[in-house]
N, C-alpha and C. Protein backbone atom coordinates (compact mmCIF):
# COMPACT_ATOMS: atom_id res chain seq x y z
N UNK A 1 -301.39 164.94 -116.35
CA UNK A 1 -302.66 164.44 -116.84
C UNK A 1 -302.60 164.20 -118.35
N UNK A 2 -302.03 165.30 -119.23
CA UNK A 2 -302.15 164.97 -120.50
C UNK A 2 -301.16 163.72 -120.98
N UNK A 3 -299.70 163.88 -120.33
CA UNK A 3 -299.12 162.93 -120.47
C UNK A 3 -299.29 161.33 -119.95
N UNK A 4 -300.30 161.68 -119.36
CA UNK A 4 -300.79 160.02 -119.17
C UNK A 4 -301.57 159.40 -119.83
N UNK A 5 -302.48 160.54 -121.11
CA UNK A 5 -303.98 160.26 -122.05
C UNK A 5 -303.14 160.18 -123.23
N UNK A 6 -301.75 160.69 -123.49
CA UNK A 6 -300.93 160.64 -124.45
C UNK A 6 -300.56 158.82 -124.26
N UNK A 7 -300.01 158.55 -123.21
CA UNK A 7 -299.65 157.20 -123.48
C UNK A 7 -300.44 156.43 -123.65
N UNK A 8 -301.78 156.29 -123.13
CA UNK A 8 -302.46 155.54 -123.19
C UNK A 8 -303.48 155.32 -124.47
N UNK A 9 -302.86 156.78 -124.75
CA UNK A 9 -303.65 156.58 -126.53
C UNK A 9 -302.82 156.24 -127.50
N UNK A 10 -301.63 156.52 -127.04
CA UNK A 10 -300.23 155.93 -127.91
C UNK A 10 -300.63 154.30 -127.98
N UNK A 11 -300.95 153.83 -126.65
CA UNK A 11 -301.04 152.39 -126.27
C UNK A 11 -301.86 151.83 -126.98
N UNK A 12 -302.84 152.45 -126.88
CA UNK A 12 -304.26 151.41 -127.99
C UNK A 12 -304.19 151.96 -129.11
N UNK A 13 -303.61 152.92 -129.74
CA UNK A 13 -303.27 153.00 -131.17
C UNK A 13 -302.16 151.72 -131.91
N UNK A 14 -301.15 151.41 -131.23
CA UNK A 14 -300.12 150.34 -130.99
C UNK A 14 -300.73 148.92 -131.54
N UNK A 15 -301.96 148.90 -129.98
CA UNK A 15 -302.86 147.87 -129.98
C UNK A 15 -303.07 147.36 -131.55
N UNK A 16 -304.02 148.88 -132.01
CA UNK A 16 -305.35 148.81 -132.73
C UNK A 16 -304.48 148.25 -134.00
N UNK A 17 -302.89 148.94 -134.22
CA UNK A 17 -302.20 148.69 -135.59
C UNK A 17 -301.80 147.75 -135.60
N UNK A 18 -301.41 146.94 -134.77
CA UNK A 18 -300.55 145.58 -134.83
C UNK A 18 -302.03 144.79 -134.74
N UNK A 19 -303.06 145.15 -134.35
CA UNK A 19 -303.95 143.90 -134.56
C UNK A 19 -304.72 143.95 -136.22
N UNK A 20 -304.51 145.16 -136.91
CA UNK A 20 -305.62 145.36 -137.53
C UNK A 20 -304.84 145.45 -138.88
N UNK A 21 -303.34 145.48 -139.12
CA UNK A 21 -302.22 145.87 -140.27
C UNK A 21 -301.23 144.86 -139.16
N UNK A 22 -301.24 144.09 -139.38
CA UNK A 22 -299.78 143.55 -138.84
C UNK A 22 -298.63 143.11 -139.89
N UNK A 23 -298.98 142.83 -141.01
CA UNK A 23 -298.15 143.17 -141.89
C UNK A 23 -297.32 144.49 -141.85
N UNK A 24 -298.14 145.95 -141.74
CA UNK A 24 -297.60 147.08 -141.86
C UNK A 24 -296.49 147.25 -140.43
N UNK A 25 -297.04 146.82 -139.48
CA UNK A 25 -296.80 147.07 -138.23
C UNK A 25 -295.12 146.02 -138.26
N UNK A 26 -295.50 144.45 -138.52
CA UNK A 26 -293.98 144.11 -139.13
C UNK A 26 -292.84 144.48 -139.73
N UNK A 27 -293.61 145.55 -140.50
CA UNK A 27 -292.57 145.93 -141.47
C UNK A 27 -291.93 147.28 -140.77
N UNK A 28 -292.73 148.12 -140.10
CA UNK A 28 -292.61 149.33 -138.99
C UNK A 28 -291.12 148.78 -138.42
N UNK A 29 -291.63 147.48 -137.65
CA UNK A 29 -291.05 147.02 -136.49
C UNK A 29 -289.66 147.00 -137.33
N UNK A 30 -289.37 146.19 -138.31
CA UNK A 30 -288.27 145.77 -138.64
C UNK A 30 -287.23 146.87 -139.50
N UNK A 31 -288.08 147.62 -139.68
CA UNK A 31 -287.21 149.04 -140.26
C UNK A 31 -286.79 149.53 -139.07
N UNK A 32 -287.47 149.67 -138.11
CA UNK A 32 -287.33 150.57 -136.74
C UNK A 32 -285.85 149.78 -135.95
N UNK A 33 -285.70 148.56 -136.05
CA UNK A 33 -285.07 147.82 -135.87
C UNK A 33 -283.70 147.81 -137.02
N UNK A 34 -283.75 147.58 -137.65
CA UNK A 34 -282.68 147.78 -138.75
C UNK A 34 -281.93 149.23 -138.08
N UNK A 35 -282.56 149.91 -138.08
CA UNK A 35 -281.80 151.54 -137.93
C UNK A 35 -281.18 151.38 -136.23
N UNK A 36 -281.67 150.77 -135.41
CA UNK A 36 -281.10 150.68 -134.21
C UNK A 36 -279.59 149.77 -134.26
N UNK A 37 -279.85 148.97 -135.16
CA UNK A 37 -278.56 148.17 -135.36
C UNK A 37 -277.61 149.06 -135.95
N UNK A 38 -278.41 149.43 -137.66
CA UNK A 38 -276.84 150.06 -138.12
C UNK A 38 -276.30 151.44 -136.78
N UNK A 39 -277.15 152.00 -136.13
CA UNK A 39 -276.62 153.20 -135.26
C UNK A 39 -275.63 152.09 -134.36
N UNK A 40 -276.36 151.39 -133.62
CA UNK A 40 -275.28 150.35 -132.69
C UNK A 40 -273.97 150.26 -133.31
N UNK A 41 -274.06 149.57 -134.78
CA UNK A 41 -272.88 149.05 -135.41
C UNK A 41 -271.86 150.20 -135.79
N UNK A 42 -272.66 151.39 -136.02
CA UNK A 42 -271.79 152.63 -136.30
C UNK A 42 -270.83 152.84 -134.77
N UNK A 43 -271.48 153.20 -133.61
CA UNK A 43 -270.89 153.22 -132.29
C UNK A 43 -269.88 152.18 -131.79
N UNK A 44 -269.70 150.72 -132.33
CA UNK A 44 -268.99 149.95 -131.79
C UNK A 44 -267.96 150.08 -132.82
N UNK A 45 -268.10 150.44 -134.09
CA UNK A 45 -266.92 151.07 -134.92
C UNK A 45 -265.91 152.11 -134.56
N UNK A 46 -266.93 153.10 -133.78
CA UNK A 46 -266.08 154.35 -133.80
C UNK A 46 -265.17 153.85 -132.32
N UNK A 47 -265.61 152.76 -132.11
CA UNK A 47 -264.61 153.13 -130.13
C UNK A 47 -263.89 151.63 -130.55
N UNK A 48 -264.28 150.76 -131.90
CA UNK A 48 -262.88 150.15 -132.49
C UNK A 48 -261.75 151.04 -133.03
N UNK A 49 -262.34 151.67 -133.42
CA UNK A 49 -261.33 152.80 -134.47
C UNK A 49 -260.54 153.35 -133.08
N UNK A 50 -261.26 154.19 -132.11
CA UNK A 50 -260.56 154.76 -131.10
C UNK A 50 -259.31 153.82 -130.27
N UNK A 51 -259.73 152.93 -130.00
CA UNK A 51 -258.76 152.02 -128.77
C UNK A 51 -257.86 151.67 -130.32
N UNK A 52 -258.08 150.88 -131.28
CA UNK A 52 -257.20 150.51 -132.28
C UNK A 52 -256.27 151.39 -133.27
């Protein structure tokens, strides 16, 4: 039960920021994004390094 009032308030909080700061919410997005890459790019290094 709680974990379903958790998402759904996660959800329209989401909503409420990307409609109401979408500037901020862009910039969220693209930091949040940046860090998924460099981690990616770190991982496809380490299993170059390994096989090479």
């Amino acid at each position: 039960m709680i974990k379903k009032i958790l998402t759904w308030g996660g959800l329209a909080f989401l909503i409420f920021f990307i409609a109401y700061k979408p500037t901020s919410a862009a910039t969220v997005a693209k930091t949040i994004g940046g860090g998924i890459v460099d981690i990616l790019t770190g991982v496809g290094n380490f299993f170059s390094s390994l096989v090479g």
